[in-house]
Protein backbone atom coordinates (compact mmCIF):
# COMPACT_ATOMS: atom_id res chain seq x y z
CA UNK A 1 109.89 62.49 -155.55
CA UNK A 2 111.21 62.16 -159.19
CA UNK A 3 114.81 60.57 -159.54
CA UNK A 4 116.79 63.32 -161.14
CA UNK A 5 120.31 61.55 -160.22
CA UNK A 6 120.36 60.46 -163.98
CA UNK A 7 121.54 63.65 -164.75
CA UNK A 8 124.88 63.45 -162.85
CA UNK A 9 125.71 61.08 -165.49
CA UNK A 10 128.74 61.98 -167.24
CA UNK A 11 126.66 62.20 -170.81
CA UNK A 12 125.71 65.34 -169.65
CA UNK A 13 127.03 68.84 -169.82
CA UNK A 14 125.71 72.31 -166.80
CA UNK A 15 123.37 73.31 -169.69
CA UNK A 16 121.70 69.87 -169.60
CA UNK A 17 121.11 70.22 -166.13
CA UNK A 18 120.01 73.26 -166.11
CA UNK A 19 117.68 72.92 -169.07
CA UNK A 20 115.80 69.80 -167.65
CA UNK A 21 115.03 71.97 -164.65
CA UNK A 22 113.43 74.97 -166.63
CA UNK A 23 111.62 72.76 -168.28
CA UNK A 24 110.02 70.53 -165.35
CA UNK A 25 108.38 73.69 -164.20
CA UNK A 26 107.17 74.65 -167.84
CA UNK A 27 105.73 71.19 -168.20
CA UNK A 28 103.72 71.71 -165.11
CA UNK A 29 102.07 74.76 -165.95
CA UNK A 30 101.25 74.18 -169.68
CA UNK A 31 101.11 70.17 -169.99
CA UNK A 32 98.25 69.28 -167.20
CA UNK A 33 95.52 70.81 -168.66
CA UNK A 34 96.01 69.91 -172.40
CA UNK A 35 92.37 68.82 -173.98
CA UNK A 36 92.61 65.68 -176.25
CA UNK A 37 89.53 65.58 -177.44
CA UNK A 38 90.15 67.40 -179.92
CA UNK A 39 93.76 66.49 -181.03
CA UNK A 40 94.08 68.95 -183.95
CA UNK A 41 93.37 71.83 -181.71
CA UNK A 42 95.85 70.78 -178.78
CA UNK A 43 98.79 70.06 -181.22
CA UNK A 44 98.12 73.73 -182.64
CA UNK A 45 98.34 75.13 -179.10
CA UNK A 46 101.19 72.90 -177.82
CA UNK A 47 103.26 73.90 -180.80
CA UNK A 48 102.49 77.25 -180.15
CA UNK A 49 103.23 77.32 -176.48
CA UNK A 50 106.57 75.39 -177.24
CA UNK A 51 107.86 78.15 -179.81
CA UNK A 52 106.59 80.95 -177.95
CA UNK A 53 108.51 79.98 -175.14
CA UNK A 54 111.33 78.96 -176.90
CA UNK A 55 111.73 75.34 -176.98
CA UNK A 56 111.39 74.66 -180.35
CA UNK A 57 114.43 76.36 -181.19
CA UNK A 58 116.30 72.86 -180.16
CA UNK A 59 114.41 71.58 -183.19
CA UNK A 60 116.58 73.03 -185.67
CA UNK A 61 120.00 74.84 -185.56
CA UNK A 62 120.48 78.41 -186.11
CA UNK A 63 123.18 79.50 -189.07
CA UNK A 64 126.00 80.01 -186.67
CA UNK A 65 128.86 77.71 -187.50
CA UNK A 66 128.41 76.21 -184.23
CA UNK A 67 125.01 75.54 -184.03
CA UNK A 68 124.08 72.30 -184.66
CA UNK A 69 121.01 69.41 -183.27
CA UNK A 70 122.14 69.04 -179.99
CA UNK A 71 120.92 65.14 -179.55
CA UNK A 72 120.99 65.15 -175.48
CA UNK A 73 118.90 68.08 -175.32
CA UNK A 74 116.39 66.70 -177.61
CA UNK A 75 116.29 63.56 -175.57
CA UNK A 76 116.11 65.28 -172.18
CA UNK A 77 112.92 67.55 -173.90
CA UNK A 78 111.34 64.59 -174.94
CA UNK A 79 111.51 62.34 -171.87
CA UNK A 80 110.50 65.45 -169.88
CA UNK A 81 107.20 65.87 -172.01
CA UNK A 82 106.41 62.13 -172.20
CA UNK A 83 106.08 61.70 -168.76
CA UNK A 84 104.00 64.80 -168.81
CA UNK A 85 101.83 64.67 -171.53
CA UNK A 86 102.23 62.17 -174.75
CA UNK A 87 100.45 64.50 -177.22
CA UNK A 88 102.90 67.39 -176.12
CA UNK A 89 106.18 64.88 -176.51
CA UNK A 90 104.35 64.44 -180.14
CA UNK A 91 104.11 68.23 -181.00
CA UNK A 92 107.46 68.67 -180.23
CA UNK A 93 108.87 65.80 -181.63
CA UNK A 94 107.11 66.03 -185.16
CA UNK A 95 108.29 69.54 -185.30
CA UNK A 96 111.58 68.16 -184.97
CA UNK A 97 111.53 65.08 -187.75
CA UNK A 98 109.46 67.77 -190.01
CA UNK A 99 111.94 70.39 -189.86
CA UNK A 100 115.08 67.75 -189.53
CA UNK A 101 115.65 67.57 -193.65
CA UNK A 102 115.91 71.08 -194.13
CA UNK A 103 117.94 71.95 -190.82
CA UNK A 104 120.63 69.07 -191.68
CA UNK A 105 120.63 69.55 -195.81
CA UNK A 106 118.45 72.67 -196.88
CA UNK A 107 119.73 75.74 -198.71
CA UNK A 108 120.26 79.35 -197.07
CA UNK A 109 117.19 80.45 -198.68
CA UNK A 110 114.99 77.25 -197.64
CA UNK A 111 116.24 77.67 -194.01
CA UNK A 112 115.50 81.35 -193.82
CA UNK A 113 111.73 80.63 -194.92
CA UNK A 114 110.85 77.69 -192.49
CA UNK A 115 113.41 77.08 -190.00
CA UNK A 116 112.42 80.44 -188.11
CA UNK A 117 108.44 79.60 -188.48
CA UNK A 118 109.26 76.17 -187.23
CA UNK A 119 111.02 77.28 -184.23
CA UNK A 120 108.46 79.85 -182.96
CA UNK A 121 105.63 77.22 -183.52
CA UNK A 122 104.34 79.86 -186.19
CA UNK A 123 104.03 76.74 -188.67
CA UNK A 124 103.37 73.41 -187.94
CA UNK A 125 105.94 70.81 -189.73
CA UNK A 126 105.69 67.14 -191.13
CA UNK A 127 107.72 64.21 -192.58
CA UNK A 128 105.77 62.43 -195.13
CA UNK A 129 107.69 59.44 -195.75
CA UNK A 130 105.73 56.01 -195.23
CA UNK A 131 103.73 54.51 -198.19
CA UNK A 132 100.94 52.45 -198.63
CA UNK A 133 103.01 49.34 -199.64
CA UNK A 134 106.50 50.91 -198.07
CA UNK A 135 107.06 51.58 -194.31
CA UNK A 136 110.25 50.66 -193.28
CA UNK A 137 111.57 49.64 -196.70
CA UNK A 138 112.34 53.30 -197.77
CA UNK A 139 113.72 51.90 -200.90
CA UNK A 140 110.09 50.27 -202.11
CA UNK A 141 109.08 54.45 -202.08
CA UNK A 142 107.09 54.35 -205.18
CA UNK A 143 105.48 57.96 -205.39
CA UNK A 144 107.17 59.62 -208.17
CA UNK A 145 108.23 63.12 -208.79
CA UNK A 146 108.58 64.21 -212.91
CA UNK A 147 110.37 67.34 -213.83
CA UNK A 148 108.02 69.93 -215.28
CA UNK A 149 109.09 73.13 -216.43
CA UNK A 150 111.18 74.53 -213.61
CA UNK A 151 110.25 72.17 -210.83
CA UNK A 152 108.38 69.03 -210.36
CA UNK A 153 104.99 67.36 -210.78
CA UNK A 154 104.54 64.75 -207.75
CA UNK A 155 102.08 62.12 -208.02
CA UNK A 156 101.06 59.06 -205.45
CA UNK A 157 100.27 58.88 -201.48
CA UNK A 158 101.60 59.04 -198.20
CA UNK A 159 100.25 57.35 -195.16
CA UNK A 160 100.32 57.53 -191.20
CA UNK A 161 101.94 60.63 -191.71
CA UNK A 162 101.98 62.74 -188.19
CA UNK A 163 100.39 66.11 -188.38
CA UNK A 164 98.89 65.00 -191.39
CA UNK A 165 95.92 67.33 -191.98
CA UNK A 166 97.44 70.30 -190.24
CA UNK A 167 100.78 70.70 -191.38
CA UNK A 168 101.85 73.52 -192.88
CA UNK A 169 105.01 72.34 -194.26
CA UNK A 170 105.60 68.32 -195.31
CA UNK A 171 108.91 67.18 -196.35
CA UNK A 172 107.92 65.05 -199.05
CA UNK A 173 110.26 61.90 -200.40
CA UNK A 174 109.41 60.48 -203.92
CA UNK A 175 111.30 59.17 -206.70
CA UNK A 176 112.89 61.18 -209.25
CA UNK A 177 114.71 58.17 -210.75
CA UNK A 178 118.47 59.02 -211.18
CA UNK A 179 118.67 55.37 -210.45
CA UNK A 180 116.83 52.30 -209.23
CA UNK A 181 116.34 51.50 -205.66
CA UNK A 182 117.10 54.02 -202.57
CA UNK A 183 119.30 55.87 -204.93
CA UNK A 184 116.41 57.54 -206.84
CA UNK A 185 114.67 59.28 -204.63
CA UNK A 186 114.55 63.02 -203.86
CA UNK A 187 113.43 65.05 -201.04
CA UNK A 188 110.75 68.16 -201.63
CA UNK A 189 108.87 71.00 -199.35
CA UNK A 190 105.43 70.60 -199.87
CA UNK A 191 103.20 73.67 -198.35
CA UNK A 192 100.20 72.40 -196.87
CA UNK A 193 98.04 74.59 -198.70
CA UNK A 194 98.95 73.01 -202.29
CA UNK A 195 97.30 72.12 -205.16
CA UNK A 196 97.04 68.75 -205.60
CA UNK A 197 97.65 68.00 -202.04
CA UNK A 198 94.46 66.52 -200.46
CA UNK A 199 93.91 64.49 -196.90
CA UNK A 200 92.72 61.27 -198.32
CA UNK A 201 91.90 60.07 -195.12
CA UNK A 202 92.43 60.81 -191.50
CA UNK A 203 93.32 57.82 -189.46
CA UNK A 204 92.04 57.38 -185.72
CA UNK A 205 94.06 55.30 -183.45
CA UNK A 206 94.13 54.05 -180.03
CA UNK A 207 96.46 56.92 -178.70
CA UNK A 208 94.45 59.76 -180.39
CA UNK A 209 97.52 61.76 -182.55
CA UNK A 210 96.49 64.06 -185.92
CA UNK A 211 97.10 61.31 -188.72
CA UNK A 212 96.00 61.12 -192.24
CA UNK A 213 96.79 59.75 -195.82
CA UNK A 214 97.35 62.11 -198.06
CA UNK A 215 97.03 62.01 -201.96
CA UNK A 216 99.15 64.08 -204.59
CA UNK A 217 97.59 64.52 -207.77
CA UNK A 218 99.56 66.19 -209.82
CA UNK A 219 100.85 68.72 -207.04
CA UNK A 220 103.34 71.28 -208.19
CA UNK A 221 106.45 72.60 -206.36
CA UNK A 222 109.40 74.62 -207.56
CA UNK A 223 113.08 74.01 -208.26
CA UNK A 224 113.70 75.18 -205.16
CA UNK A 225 111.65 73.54 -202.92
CA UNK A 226 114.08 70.18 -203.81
CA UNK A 227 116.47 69.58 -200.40
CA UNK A 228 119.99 68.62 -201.53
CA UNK A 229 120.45 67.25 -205.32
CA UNK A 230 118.22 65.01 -207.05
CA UNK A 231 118.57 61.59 -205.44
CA UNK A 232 119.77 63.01 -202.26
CA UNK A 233 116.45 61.55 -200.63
CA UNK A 234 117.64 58.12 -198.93
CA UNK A 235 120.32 59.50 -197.49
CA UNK A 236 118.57 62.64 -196.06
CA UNK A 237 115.63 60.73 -194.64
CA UNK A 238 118.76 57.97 -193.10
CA UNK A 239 120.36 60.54 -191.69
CA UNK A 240 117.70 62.86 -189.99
CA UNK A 241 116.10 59.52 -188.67
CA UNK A 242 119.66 58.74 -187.49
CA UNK A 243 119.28 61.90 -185.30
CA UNK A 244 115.81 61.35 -184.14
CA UNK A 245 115.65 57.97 -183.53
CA UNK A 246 116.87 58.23 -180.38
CA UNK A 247 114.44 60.08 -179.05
CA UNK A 248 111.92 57.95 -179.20
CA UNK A 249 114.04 56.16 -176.80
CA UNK A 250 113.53 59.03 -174.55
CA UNK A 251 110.31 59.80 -175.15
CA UNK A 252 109.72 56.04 -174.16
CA UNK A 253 111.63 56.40 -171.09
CA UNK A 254 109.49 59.45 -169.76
CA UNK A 255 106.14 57.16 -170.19
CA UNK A 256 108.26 54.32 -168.31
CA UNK A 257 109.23 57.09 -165.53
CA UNK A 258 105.81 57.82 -165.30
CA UNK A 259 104.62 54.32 -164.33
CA UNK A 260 107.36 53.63 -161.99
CA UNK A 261 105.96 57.40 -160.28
CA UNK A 262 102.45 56.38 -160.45
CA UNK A 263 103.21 52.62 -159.10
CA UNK A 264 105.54 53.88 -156.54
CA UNK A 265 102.50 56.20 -155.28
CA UNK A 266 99.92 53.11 -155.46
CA UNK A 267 102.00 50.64 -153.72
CA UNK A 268 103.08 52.99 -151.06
CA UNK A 269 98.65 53.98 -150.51
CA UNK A 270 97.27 51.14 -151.40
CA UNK A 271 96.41 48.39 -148.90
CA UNK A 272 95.88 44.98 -149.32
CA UNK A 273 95.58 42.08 -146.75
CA UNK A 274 96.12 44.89 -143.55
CA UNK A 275 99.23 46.03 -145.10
CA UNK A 276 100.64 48.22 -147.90
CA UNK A 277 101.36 46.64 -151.38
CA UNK A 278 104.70 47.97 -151.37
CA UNK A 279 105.57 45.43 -148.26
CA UNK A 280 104.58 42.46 -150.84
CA UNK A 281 107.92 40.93 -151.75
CA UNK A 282 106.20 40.38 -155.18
CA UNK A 283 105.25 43.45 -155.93
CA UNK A 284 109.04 44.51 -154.68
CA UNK A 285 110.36 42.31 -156.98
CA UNK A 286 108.28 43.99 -160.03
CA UNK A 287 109.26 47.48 -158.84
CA UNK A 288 113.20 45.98 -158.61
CA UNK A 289 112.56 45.05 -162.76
CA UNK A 290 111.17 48.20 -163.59
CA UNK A 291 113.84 50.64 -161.91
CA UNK A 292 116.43 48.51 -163.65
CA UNK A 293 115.21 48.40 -167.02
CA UNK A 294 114.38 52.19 -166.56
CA UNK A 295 118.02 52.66 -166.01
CA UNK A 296 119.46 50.23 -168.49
CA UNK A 297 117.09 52.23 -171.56
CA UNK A 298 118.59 55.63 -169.99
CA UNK A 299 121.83 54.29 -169.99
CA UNK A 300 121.41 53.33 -173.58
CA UNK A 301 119.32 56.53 -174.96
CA UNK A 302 121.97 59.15 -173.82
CA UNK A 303 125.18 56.84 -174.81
CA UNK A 304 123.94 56.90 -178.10
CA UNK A 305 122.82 61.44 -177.69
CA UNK A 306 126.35 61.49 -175.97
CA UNK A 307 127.98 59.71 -179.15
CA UNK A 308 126.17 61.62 -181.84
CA UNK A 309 127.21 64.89 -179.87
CA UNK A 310 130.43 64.64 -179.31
CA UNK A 311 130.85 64.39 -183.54
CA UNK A 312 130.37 60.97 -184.85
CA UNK A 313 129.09 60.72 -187.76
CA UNK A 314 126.58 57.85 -188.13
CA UNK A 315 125.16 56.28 -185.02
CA UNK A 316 122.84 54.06 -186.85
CA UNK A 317 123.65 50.89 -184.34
CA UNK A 318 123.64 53.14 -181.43
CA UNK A 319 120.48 54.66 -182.05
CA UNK A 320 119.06 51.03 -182.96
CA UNK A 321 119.85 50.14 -180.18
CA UNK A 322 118.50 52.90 -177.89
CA UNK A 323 115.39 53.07 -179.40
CA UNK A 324 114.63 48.66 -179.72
CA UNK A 325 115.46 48.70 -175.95
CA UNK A 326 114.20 51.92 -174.28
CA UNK A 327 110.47 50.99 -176.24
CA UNK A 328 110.59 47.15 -175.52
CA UNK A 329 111.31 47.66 -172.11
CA UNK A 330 108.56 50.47 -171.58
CA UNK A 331 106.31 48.43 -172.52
CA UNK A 332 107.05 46.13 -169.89
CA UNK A 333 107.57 48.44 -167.19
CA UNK A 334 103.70 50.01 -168.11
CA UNK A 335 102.33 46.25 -168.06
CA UNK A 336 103.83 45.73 -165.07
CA UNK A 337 102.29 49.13 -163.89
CA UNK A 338 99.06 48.03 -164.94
CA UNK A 339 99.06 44.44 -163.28
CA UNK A 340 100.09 46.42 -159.98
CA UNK A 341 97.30 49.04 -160.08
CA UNK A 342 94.80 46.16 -160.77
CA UNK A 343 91.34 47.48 -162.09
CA UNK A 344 92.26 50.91 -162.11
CA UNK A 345 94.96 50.08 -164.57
CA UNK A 346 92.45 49.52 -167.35
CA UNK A 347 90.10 52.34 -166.45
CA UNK A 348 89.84 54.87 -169.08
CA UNK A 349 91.95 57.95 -168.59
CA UNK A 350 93.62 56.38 -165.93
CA UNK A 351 97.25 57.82 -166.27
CA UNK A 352 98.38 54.05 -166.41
CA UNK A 353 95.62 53.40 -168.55
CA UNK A 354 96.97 56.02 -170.95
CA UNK A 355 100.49 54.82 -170.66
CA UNK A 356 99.64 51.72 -172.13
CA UNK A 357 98.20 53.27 -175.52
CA UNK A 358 100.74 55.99 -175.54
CA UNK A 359 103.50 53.24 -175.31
CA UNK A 360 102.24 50.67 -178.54
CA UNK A 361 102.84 52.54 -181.50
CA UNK A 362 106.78 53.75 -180.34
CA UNK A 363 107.52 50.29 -180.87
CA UNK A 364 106.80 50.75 -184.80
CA UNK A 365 107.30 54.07 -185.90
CA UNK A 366 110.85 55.24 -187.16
CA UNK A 367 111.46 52.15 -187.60
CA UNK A 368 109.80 49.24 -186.22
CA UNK A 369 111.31 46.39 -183.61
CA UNK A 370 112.19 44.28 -185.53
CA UNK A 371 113.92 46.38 -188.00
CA UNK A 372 115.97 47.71 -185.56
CA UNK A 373 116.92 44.61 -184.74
CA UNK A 374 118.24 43.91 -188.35
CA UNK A 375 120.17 46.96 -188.14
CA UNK A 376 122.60 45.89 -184.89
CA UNK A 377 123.12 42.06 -186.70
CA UNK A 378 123.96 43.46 -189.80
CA UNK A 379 126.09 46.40 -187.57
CA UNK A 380 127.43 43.36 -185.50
CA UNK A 381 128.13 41.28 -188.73
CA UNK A 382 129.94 43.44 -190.18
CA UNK A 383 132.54 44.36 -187.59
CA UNK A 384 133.18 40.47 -187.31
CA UNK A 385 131.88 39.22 -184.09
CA UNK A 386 134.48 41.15 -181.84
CA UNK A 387 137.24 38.79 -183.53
């Protein structure tokens, strides 16, 4: 039976609630079946299912004066789908980062094009922001962007970029060089069908997600395809990853949910010298760990939704700190899920076994560990150790 008493948690609102429910059952019916063999093909599907039937409108806010990311319901989506199905927490999620720039700092006009394609799954959105020689040192971005005529003329590569190779929109940093550093860069929508836009290379890893390296040679895009004002590009790319880097809290806390479920069920079935594991005081003592680091990482993920919601406006330690816990601590929760299950654990397409793919690379994207861990010293520097 799946704990649900997180959600009397004062973090959260009726709508919450209610919304986590709707979507349980929609997860069941669309997420169980989804083929991964072919990943392209199953993100195309998932992000149409997902706009059809309306969740991708908590990607991106309407144009309402109200409307705005709600960070809680992105979480709750996210944790709901990762225990479900990894690739479909990935569709969703990259719809989310992709679309992010132009939902927090686009124009009317650059909102009206994609933000309504992007929410009914009609085009499939990316954020093209890692180099080569620059992952999570934004500031070493060395893909430049010259003024040409009426727009720009970009030039360099991208890498790891999610959806890469099926994207029909990328949000494209480079440097326009109003100045050195993180203050030259500029942010850009890049159609997917450009010229000068080319998949270098797709990139196959152990938790099978559409990824490629992608080349710009000399790729044209208008005036008014730039997000914000020239330069604007650090602080866009800070601040949407400010919003979505808690979520991959949550989406680490679904897989972690998931191998508590799944190690619950096997201890509980499984039998080993005349009696059940679960009456093991060892493996009691694992399942203790787990439920409490479950609950410390939720704890952590929606303080940090809760804070961004309820109007503050940076929550760059609080996300840090969501996201460096909630992924550490899945991790450990799935190895402990595997040592539990034994051989089965490591059988391919075991749910455990896919846990513990699905898990790895949430510790590095959007920031790896480590860097995360930079950001709270510096955060806790700064304020002066509390004296």
């Amino acid at each position: 039976m799946l704990d649900r008493s997180f959600l009397r948690w004062p973090f959260f609102e009726e709508r919450h609630r209610a919304l986590a429910g709707q979507l349980e059952t929609w997860a069941v019916q669309h997420c169980a079946h989804v083929d991964h063999r072919d990943v392209d093909a199953a993100c195309r599907e998932l992000v149409r299912n997902l706009g059809h039937d309306g969740w991708l409108k908590h990607t991106a806010p309407g144009d309402g004066p109200s409307d705005q990311i709600d960070v809680r319901t992105l979480a709750l989506i996210r944790e709901t789908l990762a225990r479900h199905s990894g690739l479909a927490d990935f569709a969703f999620a990259m719809q989310g980062l992709g679309a992010g720039p132009i939902s927090l700092f686009g124009t009317p006009a650059q909102k009206a094009r994609w933000l309504p394609k992007t929410r009914g799954g009609a085009a499939i959105a990316a954020f093209a922001l890692t180099e080569p020689a620059s992952g999570s040192d934004v500031a070493n971005i060395s893909m430049t962007a010259q003024r040409s005529g009426d727009g720009f003329t970009l030039d360099g590569e991208k890498t790891w970029i999610s959806n890469g190779g099926i994207a029909d929109l990328y949000v494209v940093f480079a440097r326009t060089g109003e100045a050195p550093g993180a203050r030259g860069l500029s942010a850009f929508i890049v159609r997917g069908d450009s010229p000068g836009l080319s998949v270098a290379e797709r990139i196959e890893v152990m938790a099978p997600h559409p990824l490629a390296r992608l080349a710009f040679k000399g790729c044209r895009v208008g005036g008014a395809d730039l997000i914000g004002a020239p330069g604007d590009g650090f602080k866009i790319a800070m601040a949407t990853l400010d919003v979505f880097r808690t979520t991959v809290g949550a989406a680490a806390l679904g897989f972690a949910r998931r191998a508590l479920a799944e190690t619950l069920k096997r201890a509980k079935s499984r039998e080993l010298f005349g009696a059940p594991l679960a009456e093991l005081q060892m493996v009691q003592g694992h399942i203790a760990d787990m439920a409490v680091e479950i609950d410390a990482a939720a704890l952590l993920v929606y303080r940090a939704a809760w804070t961004k919601d309820t109007g503050a406006a940076r929550v760059s330690r609080e996300a840090a700190m969501a996201k460096l816990y909630a992924t550490e601590a899945a991790q450990r929760v799935i190895d402990a899920a595997v040592q539990i299950h034994g051989g089965d654990g490591v059988r391919s397409g075991h749910p455990i076994e896919t846990l513990y793919r699905e898990i790895r690379a949430l510790r590095i994207y959007e920031g790896a560990s480590d860097v995360q861990k930079i950001i709270i010293a510096r955060s806790a520097l700064s304020s002066g150790g509390g004296r």
